[in-house]
N, C-alpha and C. Protein backbone atom coordinates (compact mmCIF):
# COMPACT_ATOMS: atom_id res chain seq x y z
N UNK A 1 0.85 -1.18 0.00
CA UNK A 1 0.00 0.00 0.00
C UNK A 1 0.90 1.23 0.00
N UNK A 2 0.85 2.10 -1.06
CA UNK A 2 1.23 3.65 -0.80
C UNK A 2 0.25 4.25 -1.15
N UNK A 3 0.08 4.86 0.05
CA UNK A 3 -0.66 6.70 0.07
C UNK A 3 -2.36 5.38 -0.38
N UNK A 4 -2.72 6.20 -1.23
CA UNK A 4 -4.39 5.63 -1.55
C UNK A 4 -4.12 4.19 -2.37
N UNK A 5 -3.17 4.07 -3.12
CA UNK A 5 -3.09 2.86 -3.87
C UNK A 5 -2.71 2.03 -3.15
N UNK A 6 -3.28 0.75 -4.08
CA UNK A 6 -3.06 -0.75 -3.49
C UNK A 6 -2.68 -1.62 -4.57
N UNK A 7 -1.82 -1.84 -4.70
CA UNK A 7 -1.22 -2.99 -5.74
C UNK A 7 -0.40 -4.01 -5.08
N UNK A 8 -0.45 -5.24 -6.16
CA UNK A 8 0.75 -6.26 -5.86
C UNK A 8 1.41 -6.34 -6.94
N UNK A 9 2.77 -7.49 -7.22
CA UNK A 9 3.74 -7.14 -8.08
C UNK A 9 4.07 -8.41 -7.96
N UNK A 10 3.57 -9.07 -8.85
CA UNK A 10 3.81 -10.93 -9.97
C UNK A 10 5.21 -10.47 -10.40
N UNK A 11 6.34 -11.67 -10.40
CA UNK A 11 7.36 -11.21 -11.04
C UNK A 11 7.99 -12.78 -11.70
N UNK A 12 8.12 -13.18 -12.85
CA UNK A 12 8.33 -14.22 -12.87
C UNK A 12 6.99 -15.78 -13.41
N UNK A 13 6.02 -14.93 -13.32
CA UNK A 13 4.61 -16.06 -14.37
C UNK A 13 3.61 -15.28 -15.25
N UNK A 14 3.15 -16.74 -15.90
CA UNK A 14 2.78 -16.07 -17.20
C UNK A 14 1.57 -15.15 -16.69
N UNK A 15 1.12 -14.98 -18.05
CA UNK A 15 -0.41 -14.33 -17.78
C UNK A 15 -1.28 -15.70 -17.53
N UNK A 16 -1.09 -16.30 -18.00
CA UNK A 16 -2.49 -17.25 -17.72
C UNK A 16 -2.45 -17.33 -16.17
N UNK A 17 -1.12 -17.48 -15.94
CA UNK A 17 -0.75 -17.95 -14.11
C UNK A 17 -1.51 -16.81 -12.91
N UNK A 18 -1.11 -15.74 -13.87
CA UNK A 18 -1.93 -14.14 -13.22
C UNK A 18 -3.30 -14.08 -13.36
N UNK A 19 -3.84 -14.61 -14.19
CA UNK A 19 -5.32 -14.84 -14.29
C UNK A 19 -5.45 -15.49 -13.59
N UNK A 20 -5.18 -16.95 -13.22
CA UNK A 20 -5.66 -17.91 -12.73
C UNK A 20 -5.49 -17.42 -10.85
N UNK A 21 -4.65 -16.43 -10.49
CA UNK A 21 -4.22 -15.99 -9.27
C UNK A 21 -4.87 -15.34 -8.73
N UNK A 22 -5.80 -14.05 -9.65
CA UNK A 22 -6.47 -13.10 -9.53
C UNK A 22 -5.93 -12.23 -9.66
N UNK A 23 -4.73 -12.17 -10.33
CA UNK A 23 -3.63 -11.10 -10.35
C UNK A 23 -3.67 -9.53 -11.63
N UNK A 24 -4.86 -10.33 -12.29
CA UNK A 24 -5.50 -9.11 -13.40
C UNK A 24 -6.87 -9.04 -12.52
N UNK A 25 -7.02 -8.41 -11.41
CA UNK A 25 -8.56 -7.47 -11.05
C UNK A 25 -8.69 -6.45 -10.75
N UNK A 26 -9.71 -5.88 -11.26
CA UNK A 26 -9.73 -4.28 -11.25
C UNK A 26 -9.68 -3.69 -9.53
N UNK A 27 -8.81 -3.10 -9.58
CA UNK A 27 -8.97 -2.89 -7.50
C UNK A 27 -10.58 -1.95 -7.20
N UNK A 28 -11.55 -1.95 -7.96
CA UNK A 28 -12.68 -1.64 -7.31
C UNK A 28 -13.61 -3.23 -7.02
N UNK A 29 -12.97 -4.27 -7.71
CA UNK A 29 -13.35 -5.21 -6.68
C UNK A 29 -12.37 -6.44 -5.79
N UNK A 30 -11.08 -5.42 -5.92
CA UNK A 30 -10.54 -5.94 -4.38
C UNK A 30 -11.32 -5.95 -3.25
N UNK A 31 -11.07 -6.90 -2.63
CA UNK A 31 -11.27 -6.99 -0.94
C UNK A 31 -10.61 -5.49 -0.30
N UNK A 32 -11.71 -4.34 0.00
CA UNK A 32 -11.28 -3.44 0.97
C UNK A 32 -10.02 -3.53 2.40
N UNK A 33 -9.15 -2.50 2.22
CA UNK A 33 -8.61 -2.61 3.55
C UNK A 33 -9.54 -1.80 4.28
N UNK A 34 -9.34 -2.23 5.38
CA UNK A 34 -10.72 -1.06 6.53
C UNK A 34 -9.90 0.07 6.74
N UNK A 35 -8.66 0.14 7.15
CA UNK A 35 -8.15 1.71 6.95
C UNK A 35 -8.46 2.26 6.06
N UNK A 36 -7.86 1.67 4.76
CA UNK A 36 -7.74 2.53 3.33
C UNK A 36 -9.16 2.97 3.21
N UNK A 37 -10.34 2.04 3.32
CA UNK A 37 -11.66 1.98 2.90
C UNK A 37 -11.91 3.22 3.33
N UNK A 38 -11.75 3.54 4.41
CA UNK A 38 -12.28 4.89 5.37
C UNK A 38 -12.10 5.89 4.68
N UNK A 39 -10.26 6.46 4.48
CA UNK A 39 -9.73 7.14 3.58
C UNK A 39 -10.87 7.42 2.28
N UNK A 40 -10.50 6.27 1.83
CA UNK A 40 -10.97 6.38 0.20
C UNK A 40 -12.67 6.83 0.24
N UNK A 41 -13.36 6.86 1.64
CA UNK A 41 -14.70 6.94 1.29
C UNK A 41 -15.11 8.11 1.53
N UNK A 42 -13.96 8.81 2.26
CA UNK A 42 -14.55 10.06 2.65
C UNK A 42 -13.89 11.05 1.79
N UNK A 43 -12.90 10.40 0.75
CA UNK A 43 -12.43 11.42 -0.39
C UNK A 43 -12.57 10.95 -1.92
N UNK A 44 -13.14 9.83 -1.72
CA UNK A 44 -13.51 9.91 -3.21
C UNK A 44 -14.57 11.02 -3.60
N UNK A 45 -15.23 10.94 -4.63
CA UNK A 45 -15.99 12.06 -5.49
C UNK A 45 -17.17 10.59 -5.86
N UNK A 46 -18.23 11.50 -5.33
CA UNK A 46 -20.10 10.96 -5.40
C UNK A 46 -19.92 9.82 -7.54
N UNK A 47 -20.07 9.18 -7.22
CA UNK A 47 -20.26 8.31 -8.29
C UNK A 47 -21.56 7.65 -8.49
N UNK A 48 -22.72 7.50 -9.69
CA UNK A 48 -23.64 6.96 -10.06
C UNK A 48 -23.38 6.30 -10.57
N UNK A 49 -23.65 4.69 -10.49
CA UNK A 49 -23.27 3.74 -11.34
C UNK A 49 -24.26 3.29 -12.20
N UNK A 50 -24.28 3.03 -13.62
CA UNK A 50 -24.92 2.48 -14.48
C UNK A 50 -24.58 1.96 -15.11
N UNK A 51 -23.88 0.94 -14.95
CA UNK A 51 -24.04 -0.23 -15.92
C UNK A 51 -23.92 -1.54 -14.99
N UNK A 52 -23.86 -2.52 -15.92
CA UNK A 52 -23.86 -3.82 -15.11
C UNK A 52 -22.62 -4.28 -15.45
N UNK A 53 -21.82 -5.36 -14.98
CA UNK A 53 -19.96 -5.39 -15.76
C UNK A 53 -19.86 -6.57 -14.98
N UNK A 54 -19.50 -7.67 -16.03
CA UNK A 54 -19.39 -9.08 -15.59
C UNK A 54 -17.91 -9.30 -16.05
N UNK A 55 -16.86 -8.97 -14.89
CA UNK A 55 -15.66 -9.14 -15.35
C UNK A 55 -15.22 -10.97 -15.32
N UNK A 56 -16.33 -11.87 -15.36
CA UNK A 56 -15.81 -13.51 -15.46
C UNK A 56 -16.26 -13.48 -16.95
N UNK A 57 -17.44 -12.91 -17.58
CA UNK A 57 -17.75 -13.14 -18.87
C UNK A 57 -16.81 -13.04 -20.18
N UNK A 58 -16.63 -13.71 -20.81
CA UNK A 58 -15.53 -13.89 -21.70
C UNK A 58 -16.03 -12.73 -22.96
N UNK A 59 -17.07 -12.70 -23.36
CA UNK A 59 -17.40 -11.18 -24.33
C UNK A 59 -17.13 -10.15 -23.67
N UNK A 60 -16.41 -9.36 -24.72
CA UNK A 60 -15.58 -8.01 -24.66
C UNK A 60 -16.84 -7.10 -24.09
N UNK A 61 -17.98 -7.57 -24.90
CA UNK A 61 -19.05 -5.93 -24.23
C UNK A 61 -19.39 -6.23 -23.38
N UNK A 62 -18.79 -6.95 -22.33
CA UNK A 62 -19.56 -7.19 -20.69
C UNK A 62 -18.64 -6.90 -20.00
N UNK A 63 -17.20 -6.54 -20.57
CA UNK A 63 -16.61 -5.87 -19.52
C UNK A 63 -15.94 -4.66 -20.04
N UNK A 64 -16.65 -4.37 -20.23
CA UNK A 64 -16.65 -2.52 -20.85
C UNK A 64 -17.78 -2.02 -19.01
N UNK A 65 -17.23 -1.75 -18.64
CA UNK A 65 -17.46 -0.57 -17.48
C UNK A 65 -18.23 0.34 -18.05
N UNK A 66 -19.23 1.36 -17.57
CA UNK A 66 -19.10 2.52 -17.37
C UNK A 66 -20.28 3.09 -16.53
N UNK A 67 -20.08 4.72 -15.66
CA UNK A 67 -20.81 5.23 -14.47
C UNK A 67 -20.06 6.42 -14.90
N UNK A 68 -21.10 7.20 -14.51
CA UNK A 68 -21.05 8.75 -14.24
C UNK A 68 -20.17 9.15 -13.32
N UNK A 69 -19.16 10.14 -13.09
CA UNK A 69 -18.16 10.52 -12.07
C UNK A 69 -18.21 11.62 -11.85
N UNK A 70 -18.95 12.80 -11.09
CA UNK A 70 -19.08 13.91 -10.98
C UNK A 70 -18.92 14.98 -12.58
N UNK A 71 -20.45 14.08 -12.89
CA UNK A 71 -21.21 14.43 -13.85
C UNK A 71 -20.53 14.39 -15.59
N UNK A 72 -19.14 13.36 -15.23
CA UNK A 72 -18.42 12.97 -16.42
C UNK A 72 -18.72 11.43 -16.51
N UNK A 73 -19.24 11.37 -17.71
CA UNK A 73 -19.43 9.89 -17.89
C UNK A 73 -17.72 9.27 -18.15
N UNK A 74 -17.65 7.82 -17.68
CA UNK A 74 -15.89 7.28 -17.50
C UNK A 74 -16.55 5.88 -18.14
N UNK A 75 -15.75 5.61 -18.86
CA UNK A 75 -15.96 4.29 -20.10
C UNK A 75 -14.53 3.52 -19.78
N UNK A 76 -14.79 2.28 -19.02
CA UNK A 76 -13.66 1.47 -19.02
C UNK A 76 -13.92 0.33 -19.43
N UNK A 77 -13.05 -0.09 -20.42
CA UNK A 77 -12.90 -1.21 -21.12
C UNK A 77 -11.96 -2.12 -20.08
N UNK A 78 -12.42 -3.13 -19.36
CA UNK A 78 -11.64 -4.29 -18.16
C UNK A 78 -11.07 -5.29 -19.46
N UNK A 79 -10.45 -5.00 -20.47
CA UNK A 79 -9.46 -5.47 -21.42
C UNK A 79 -8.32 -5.59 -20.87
N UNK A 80 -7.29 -6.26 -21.86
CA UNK A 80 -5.90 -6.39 -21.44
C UNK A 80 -5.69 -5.95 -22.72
N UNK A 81 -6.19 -6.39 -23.67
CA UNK A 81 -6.27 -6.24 -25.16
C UNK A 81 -6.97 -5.36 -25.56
N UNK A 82 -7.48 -4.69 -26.94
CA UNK A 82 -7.86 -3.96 -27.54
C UNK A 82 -7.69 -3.88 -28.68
N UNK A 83 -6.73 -5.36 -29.39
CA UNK A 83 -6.49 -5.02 -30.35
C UNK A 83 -7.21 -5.97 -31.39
N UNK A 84 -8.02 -6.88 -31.32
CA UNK A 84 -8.97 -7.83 -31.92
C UNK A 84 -10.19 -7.40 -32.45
N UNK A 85 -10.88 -7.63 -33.35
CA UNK A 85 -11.97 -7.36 -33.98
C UNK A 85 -12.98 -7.25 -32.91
N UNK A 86 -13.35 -8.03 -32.21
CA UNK A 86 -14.15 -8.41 -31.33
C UNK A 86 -14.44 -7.65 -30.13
N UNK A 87 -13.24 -6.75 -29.71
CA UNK A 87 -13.24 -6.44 -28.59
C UNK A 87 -13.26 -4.58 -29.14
N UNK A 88 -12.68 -3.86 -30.42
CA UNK A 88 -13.07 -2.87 -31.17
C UNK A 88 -13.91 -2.72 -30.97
N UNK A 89 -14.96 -3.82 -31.92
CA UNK A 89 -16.85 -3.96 -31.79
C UNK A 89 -17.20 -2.98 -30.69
N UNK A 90 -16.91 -3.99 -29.93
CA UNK A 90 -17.76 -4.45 -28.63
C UNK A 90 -17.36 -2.43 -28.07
N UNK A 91 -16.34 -2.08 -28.41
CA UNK A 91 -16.17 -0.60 -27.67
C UNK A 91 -16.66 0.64 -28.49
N UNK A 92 -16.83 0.03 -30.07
CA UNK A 92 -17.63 0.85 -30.92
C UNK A 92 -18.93 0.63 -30.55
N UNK A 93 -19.48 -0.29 -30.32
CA UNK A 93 -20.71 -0.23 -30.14
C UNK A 93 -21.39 0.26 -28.75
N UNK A 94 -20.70 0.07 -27.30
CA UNK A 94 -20.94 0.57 -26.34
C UNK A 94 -20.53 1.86 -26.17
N UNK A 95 -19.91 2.68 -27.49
CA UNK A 95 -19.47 4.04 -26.96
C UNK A 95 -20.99 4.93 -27.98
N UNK A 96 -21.09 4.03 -29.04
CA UNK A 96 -22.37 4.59 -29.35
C UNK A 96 -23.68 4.05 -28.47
N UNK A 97 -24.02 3.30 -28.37
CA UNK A 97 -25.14 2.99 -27.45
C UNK A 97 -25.29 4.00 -26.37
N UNK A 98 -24.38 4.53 -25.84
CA UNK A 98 -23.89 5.64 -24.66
C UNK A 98 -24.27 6.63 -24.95
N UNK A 99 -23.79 7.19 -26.76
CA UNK A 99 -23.88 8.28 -27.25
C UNK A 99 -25.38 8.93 -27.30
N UNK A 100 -26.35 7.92 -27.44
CA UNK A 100 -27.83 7.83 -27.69
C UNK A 100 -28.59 8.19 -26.55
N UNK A 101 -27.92 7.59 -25.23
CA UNK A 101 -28.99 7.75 -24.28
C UNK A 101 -28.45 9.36 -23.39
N UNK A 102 -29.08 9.62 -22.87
CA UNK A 102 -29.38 11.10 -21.61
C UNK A 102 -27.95 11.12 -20.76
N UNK A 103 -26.87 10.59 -21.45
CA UNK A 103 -26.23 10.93 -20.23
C UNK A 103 -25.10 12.29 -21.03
N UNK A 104 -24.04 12.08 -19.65
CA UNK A 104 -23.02 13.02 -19.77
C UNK A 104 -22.08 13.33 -21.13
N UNK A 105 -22.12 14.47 -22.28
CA UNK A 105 -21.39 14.48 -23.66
C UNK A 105 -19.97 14.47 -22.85
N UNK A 106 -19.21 14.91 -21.95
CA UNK A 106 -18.25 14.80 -21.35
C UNK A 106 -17.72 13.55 -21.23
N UNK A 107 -16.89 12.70 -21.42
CA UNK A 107 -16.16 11.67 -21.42
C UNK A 107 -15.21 11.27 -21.36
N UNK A 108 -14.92 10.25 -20.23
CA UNK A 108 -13.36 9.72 -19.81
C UNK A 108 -13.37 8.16 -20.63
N UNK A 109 -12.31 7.78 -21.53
CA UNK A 109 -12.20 6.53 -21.76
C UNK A 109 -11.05 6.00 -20.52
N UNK A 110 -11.09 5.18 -20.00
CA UNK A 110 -10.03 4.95 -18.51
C UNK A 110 -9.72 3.59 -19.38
N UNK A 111 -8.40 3.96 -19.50
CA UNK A 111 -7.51 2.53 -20.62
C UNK A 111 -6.39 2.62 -19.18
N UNK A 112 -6.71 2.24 -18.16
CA UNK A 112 -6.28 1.30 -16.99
C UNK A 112 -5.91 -0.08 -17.04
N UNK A 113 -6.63 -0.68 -17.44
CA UNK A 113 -6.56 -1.71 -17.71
C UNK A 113 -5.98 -2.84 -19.03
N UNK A 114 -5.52 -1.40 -20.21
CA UNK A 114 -5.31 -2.19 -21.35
C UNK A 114 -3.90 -2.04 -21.17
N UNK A 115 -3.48 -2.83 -21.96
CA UNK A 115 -2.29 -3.35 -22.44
C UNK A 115 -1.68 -2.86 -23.67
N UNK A 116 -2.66 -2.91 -25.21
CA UNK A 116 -2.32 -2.87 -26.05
C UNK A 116 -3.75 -2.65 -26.92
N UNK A 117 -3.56 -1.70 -27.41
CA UNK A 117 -4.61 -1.44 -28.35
C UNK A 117 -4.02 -1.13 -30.17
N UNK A 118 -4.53 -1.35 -30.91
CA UNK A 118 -4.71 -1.47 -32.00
C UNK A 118 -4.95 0.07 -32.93
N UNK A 119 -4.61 0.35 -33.76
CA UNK A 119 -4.60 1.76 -34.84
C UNK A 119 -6.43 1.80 -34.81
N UNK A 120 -7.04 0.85 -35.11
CA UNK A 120 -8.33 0.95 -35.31
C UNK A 120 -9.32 1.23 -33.86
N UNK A 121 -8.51 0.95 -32.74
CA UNK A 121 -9.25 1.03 -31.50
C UNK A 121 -9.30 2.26 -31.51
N UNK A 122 -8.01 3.24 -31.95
CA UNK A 122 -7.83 4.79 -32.16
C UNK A 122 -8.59 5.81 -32.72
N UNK A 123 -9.30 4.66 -33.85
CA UNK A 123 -9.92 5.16 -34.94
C UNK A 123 -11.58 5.21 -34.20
N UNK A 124 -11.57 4.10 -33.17
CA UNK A 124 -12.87 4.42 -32.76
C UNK A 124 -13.31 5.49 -31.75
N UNK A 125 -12.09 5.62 -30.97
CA UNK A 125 -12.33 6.58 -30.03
C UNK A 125 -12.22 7.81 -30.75
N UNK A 126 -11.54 7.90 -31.79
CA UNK A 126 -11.23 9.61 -32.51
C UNK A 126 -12.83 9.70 -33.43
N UNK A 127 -13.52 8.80 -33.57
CA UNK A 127 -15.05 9.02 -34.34
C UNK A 127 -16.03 9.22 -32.89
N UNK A 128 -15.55 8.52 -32.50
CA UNK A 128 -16.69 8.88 -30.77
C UNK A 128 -16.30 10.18 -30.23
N UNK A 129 -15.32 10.79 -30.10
CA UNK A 129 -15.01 12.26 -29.92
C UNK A 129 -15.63 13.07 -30.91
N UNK A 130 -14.91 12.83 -32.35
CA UNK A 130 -15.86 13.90 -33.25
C UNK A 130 -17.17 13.90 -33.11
N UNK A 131 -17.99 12.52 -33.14
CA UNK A 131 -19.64 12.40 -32.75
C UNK A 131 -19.51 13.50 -31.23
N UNK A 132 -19.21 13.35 -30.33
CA UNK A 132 -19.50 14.33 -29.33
C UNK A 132 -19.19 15.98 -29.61
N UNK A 133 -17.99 16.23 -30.27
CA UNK A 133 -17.77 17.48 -30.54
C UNK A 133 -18.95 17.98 -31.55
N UNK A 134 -19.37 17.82 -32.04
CA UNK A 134 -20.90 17.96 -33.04
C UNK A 134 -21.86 18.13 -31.85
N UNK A 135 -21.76 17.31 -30.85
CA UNK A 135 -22.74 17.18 -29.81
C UNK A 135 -22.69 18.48 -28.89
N UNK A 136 -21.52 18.78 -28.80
CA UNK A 136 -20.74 20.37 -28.00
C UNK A 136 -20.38 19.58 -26.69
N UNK A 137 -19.47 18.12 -26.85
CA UNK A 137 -19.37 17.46 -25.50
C UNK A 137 -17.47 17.20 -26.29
N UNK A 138 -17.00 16.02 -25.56
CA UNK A 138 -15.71 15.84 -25.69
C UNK A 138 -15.43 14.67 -25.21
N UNK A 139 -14.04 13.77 -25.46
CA UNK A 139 -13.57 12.95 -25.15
C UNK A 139 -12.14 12.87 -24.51
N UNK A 140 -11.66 12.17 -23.33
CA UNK A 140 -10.73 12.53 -22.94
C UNK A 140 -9.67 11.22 -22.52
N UNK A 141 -8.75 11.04 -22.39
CA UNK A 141 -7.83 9.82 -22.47
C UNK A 141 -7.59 9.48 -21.04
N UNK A 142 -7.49 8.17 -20.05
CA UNK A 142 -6.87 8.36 -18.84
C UNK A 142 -5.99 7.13 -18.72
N UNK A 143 -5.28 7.22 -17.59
CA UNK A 143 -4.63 6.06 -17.18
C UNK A 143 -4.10 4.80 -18.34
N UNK A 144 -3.27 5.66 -19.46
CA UNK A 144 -3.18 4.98 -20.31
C UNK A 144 -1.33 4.34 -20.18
N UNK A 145 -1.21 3.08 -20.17
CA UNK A 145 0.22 3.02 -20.11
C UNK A 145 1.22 3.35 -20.99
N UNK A 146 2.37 3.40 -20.46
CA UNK A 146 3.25 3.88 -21.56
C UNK A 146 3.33 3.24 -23.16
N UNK A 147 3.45 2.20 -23.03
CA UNK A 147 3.53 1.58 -24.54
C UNK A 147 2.45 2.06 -25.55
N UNK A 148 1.17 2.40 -24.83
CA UNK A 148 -0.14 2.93 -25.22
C UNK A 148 -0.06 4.00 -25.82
N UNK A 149 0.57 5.16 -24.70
CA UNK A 149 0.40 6.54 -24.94
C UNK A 149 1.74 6.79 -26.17
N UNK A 150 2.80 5.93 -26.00
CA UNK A 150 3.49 5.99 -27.00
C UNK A 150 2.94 5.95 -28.46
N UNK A 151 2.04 4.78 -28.59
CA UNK A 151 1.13 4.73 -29.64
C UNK A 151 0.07 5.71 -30.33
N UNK A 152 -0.67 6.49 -28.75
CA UNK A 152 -1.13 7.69 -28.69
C UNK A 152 -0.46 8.82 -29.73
N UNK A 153 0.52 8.93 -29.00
CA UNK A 153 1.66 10.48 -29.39
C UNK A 153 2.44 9.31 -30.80
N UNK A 154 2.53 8.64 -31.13
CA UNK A 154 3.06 8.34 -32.72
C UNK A 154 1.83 8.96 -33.96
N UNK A 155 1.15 8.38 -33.54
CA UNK A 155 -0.17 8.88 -34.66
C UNK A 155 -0.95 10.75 -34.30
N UNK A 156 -0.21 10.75 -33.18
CA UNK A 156 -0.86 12.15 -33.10
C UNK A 156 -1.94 12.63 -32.56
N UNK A 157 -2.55 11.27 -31.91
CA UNK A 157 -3.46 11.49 -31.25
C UNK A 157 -3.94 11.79 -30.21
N UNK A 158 -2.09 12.78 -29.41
CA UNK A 158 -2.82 13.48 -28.34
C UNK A 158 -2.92 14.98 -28.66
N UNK A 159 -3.01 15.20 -30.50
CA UNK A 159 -2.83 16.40 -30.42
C UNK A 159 -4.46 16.99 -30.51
N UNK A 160 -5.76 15.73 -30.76
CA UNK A 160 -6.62 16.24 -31.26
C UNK A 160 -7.59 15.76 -29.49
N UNK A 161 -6.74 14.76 -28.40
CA UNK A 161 -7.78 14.49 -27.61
C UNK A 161 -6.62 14.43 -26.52
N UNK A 162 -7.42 15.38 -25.31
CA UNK A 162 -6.57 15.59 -23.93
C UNK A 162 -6.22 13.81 -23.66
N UNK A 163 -4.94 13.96 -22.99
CA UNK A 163 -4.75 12.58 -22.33
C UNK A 163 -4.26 12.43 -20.87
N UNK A 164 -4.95 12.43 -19.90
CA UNK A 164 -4.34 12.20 -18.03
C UNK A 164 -3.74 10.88 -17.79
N UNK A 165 -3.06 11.22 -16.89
CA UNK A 165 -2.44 10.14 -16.02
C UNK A 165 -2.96 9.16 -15.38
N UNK A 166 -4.07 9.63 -14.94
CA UNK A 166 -4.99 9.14 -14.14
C UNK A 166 -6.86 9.73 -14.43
N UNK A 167 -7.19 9.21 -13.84
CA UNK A 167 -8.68 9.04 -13.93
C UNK A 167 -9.22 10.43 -13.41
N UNK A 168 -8.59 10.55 -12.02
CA UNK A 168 -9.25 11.75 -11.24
C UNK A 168 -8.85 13.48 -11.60
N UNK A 169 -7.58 13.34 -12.17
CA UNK A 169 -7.50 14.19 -13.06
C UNK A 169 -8.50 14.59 -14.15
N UNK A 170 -8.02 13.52 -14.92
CA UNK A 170 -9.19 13.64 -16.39
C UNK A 170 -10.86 14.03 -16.12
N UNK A 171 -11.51 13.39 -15.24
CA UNK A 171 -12.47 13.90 -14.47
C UNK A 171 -12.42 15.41 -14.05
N UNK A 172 -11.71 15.89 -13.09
CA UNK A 172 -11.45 17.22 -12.39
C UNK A 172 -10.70 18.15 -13.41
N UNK A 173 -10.04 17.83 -14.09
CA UNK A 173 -9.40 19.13 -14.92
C UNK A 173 -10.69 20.15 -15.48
N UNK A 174 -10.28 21.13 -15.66
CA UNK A 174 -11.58 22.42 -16.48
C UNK A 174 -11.73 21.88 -17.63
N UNK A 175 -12.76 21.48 -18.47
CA UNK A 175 -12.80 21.28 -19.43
C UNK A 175 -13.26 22.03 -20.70
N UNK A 176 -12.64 22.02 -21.66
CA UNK A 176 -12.34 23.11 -22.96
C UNK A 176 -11.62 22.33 -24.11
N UNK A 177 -11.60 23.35 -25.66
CA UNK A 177 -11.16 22.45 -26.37
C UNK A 177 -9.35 21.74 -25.98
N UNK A 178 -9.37 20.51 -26.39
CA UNK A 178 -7.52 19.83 -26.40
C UNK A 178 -6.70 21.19 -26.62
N UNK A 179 -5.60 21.06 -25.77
CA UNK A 179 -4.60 21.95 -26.08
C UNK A 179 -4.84 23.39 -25.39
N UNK A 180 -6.15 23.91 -25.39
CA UNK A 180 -6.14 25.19 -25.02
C UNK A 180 -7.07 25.21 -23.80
N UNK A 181 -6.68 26.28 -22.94
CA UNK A 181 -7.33 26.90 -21.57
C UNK A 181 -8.83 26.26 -21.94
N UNK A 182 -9.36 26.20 -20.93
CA UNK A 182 -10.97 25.90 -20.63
C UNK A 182 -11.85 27.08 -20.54
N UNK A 183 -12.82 27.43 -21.16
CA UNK A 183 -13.62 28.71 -21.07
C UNK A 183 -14.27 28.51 -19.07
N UNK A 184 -14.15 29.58 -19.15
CA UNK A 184 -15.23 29.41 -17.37
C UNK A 184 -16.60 28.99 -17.77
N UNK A 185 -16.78 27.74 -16.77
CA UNK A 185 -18.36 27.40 -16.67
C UNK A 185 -19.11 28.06 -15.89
């Protein structure tokens, strides 16, 4: 444990071995520490959850995440991958299905969890941004790892969509067009 985070550190087996360990789970369904829990409950930020997310189900669109975060909708794909036909789909189609209903044009994709995504996964999130910018909403990048964001910044694609470090950032920053100051809300 440091500060709010909680991780462990596999060194030495495969992935299947890490799957089979529990060693790929998202820490919102770790087992709480009762210290940390306290911490984390009295400083996280009010969250509405809507969706349902079956991280044992083997289809990609059941573990696509997503809930409202102080009034920013956050889209997490519980992937390792991103780079298969199947699992594209499954994030093209849940980022439009999203697009349709009453919620927040504001948007966090939280690539926490991926590994490796694909030119075309790029291609979907840069059409789900333009669909929102038409909308007068936006799309925003988080918790993306390095090999990722490398991929990001090769094609250029953090010049057209903000990208955070983290989640609570991307959430809390002022939001305005990529690149430039935020107008006051």
């Amino acid at each position: 444990v440091v500060g709010p985070a909680r991780c462990k550190i596999w060194v030495g087996i495969s992935r299947e071995e890490m799957e089979q360990l529990g060693a790929i789970e998202p820490s919102w369904m770790a087992a709480p520490d009762p210290v940390v829990e306290d911490a984390a409950t009295t400083e996280a930020p009010p969250t509405d959850e809507v969706s349902t997310y079956d991280p044992d189900d083997a289809d990609p669109a059941s573990r696509i995440k997503h809930e409202v975060v102080q009034g920013v909708l956050v889209v997490t794909p519980v992937l390792s991958d991103l780079d298969d036909e199947a699992a594209n789909e499954a994030l093209r189609q849940r980022l439009f299905d999203l697009a349709e209903q009453p919620l927040p044009r504001r948007v966090v994709v939280d690539l926490e969890f991926v590994g490796r995504l694909s030119r075309r996964t790029i291609g979907v999130i840069l059409a789900h941004h333009l669909r929102l910018d038409r909308a007068g909403g936006s799309v925003r990048i988080s918790g993306a790892h390095p090999r990722v964001m490398a991929l990001l910044d090769q094609v250029r694609f953090t010049m057209l969509v903000d990208c955070f470090p983290t989640l609570d950032e991307a959430v809390l920053a002022a939001w305005g067009p990529p690149g430039r100051p935020a107008a006051a809300d």
